[in-house]
Protein backbone atom coordinates (compact mmCIF):
# COMPACT_ATOMS: atom_id res chain seq x y z
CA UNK A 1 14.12 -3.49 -6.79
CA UNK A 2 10.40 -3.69 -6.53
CA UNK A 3 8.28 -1.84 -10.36
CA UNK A 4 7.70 1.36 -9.62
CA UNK A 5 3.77 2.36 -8.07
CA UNK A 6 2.33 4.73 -10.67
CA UNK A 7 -1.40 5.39 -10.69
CA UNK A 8 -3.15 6.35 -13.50
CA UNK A 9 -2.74 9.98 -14.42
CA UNK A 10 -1.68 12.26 -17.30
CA UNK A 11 1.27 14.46 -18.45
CA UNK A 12 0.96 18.94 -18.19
CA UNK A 13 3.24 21.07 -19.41
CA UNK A 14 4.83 22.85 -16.46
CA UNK A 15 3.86 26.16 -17.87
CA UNK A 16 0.08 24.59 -17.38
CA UNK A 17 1.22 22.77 -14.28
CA UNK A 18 2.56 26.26 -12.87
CA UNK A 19 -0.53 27.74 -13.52
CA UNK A 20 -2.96 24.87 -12.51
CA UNK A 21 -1.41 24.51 -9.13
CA UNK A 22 -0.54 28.21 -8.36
CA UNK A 23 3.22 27.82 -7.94
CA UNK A 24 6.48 29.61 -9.17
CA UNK A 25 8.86 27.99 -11.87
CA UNK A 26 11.62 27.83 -9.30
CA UNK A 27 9.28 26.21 -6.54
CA UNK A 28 8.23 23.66 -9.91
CA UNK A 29 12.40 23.03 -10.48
CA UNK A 30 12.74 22.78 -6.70
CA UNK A 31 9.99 20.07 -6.52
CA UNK A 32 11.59 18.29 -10.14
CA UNK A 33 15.15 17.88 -8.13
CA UNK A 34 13.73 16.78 -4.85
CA UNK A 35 11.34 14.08 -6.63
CA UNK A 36 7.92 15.41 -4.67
CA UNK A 37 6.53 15.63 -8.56
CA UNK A 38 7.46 12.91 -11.27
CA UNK A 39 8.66 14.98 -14.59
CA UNK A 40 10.27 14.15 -17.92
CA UNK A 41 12.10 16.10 -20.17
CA UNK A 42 10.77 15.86 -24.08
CA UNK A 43 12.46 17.66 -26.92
CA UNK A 44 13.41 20.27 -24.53
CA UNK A 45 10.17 20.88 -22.49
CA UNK A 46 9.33 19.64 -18.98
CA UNK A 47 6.16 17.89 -18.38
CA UNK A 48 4.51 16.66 -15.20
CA UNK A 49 2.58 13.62 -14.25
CA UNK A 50 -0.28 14.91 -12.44
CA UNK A 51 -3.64 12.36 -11.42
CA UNK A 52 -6.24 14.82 -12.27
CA UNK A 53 -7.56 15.38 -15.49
CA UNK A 54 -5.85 18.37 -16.38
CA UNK A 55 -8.79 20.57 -17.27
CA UNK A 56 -10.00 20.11 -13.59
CA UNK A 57 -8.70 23.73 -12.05
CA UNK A 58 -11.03 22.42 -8.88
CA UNK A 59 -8.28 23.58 -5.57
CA UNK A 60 -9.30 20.60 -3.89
CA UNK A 61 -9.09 18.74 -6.44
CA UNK A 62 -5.50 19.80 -7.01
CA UNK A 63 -4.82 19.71 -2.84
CA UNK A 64 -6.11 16.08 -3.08
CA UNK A 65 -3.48 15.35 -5.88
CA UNK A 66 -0.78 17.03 -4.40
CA UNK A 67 -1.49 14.92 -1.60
CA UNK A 68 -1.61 11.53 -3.47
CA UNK A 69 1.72 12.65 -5.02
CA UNK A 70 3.28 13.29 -1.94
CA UNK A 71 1.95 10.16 -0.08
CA UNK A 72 3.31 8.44 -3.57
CA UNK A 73 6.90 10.13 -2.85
CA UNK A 74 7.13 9.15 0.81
CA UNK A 75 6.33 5.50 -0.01
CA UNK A 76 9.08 5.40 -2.36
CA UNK A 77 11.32 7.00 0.19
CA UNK A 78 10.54 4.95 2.72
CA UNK A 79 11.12 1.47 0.58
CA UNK A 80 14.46 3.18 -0.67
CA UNK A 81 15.44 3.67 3.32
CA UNK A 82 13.92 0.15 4.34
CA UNK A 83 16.19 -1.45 1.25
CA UNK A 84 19.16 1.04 2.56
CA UNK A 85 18.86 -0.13 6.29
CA UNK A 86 18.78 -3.65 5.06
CA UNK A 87 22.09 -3.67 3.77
CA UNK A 88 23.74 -1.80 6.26
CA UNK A 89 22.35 -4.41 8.72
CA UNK A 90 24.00 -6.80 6.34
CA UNK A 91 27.21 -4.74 6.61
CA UNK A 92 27.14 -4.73 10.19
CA UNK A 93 26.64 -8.40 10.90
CA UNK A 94 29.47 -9.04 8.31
CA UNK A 95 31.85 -6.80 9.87
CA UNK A 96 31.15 -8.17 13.57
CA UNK A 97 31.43 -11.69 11.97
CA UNK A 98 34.55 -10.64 10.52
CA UNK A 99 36.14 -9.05 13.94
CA UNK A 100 34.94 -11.86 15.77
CA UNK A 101 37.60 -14.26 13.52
CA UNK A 102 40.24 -11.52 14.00
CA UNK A 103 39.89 -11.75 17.84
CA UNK A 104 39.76 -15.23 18.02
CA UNK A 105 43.07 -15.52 15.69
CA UNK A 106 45.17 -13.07 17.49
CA UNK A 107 44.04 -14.96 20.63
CA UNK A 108 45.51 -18.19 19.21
CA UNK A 109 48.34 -16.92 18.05
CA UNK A 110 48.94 -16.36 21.96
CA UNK A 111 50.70 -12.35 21.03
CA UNK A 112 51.53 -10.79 24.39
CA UNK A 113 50.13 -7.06 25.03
């Protein structure tokens, strides 16, 4: 698996993230579980890595990060689902492979239907 892509940024407390970027605690957890926000947990407090400096409080700067981070999600995503689709291709061609030998055995083995 490829390193992770992580531009340079800096960790908020999410009560300063919640503020910063105008959003409820539950939208903030919401975000945590789906991944659309990279978080750690540190002696019991959640922080968030966001790329702007985090005593901008400039809305486009903060619509310009949540972009980035987003754009930053997706690309993950989509190498996951590329990786993903990769082995099920795999999968498939070993499966075919292996009902191709099945066919031709029970043909050779000359069973009635």
């Amino acid at each position: 698996m490829a390193a992770r892509e992580v531009a340079p940024g800096y960790w908020v407390a999410l009560n300063e993230y919640l503020r910063i970027a105008h959003i409820s605690l539950s939208t903030a957890r919401r975000w945590i579980k789906a991944g659309k926000v990279t978080a750690k947990l540190q002696q019991g407090k959640y922080y968030i890595y966001v790329l702007w400096e985090p005593t901008k409080t400039d809305p486009s700067a903060l619509a310009e990060d949540n972009l980035q981070q987003e754009n930053l999600c997706l690309r993950q995503q989509i190498q996951a689902l590329q990786q993903e689709n990769s082995d099920l291709k795999m999968l498939i061609e070993a499966y075919e492979r292996q009902q191709l030998k099945d066919q031709k055995h029970f043909l050779k083995s000359g069973v009635q239907i």
